[in-house]
PDB file of N, CA and C in Angstrom:
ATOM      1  N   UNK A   1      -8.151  45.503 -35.187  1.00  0.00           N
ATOM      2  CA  UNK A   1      -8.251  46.807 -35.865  1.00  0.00           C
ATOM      3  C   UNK A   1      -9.115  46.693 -37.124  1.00  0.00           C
ATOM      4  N   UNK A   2     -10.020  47.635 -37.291  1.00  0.00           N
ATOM      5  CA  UNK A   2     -10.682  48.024 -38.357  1.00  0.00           C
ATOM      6  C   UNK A   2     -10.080  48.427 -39.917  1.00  0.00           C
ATOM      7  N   UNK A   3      -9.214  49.364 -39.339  1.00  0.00           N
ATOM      8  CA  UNK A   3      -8.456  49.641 -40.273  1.00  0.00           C
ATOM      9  C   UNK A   3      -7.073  49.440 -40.441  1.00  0.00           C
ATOM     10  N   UNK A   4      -6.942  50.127 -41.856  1.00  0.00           N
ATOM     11  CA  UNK A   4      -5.497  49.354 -42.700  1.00  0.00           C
ATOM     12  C   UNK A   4      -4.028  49.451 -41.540  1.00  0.00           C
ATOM     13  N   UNK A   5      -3.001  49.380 -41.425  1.00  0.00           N
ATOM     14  CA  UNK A   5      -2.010  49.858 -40.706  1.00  0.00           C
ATOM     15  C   UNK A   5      -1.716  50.795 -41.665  1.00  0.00           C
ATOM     16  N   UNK A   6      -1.069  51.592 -41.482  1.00  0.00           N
ATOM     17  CA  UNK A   6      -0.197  52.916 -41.635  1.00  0.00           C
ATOM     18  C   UNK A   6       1.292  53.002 -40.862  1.00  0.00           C
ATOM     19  N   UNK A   7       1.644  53.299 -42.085  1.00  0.00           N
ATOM     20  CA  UNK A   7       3.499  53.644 -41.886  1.00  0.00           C
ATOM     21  C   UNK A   7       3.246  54.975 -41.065  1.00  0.00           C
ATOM     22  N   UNK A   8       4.128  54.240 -39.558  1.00  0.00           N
ATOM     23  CA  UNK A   8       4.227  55.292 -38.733  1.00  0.00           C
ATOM     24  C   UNK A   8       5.300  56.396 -39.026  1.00  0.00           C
ATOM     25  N   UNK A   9       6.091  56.681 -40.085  1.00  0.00           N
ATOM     26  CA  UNK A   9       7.058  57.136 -40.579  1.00  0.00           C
ATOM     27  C   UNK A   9       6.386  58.393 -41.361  1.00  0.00           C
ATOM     28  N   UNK A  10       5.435  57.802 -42.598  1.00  0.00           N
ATOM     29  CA  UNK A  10       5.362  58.683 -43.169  1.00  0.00           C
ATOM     30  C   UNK A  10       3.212  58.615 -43.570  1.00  0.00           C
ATOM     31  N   UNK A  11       2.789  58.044 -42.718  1.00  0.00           N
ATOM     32  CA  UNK A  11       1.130  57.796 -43.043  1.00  0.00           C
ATOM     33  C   UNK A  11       0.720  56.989 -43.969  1.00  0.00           C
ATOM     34  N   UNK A  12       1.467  56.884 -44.995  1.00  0.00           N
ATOM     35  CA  UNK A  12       1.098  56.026 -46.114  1.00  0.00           C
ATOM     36  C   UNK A  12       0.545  54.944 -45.867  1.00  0.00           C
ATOM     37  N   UNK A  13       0.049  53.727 -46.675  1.00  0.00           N
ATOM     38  CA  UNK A  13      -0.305  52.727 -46.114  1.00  0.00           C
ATOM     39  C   UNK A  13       0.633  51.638 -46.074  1.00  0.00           C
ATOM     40  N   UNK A  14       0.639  50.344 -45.064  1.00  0.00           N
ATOM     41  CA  UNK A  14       1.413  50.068 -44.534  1.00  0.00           C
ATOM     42  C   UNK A  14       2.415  49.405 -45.980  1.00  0.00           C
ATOM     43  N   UNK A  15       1.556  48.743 -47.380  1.00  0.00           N
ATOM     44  CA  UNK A  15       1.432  48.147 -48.041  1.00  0.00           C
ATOM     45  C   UNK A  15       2.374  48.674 -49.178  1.00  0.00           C
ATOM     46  N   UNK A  16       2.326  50.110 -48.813  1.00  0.00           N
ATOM     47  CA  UNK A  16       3.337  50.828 -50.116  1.00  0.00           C
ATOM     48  C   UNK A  16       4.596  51.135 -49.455  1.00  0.00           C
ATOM     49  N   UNK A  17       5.397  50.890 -50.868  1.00  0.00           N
ATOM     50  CA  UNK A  17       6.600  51.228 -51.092  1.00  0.00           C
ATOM     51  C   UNK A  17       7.469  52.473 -51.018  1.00  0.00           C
ATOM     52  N   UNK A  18       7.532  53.371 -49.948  1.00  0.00           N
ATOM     53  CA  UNK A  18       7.995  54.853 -49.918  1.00  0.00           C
ATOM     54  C   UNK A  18       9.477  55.116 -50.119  1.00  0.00           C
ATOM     55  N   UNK A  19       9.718  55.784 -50.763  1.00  0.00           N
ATOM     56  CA  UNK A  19      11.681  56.252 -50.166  1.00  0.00           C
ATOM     57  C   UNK A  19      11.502  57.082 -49.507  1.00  0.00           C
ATOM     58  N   UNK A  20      10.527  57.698 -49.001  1.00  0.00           N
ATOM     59  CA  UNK A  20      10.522  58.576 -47.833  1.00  0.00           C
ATOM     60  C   UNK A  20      11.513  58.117 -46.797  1.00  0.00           C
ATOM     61  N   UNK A  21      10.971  56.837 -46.488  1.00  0.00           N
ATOM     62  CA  UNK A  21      11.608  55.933 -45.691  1.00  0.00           C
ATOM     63  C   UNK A  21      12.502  55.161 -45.672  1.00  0.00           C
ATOM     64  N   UNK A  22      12.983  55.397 -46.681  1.00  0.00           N
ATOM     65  CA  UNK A  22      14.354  54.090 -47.334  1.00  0.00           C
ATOM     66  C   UNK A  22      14.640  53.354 -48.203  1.00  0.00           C
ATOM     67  N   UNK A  23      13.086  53.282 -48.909  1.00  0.00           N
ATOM     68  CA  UNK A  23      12.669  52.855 -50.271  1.00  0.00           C
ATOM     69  C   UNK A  23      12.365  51.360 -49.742  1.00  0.00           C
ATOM     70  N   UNK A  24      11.887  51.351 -48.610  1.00  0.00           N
ATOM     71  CA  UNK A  24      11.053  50.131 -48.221  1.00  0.00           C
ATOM     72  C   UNK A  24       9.685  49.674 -47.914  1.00  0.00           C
ATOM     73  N   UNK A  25       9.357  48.813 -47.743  1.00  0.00           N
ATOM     74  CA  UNK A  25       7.172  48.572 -47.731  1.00  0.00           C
ATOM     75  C   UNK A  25       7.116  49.394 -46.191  1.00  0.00           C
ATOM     76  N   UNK A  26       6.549  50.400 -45.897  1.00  0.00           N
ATOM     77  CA  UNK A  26       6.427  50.942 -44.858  1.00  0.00           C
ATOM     78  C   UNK A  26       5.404  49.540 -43.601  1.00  0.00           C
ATOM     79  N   UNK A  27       5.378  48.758 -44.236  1.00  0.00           N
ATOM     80  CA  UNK A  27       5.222  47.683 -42.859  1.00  0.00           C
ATOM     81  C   UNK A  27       6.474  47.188 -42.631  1.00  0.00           C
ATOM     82  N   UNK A  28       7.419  47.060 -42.839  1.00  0.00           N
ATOM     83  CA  UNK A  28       8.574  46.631 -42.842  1.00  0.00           C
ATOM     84  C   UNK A  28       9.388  47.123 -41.614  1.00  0.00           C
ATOM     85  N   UNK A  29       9.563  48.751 -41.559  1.00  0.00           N
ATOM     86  CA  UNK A  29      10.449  49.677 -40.831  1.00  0.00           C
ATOM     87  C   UNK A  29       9.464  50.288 -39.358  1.00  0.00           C
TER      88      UNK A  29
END
């Protein structure tokens, strides 16, 4: 892949920290 991963949850990148999601690195979940 070319590009970054993305949190399939919420788009962000995979690298940040959302509580969207649980308040975890959206590569994580």
């Amino acid at each position: 892949m070319s590009t970054s991963p993305k949190c399939a949850v919420c788009g962000e990148p995979a690298k940040r920290k959302c509580t969207r999601c649980g308040g975890v690195f959206c590569d994580l979940h």
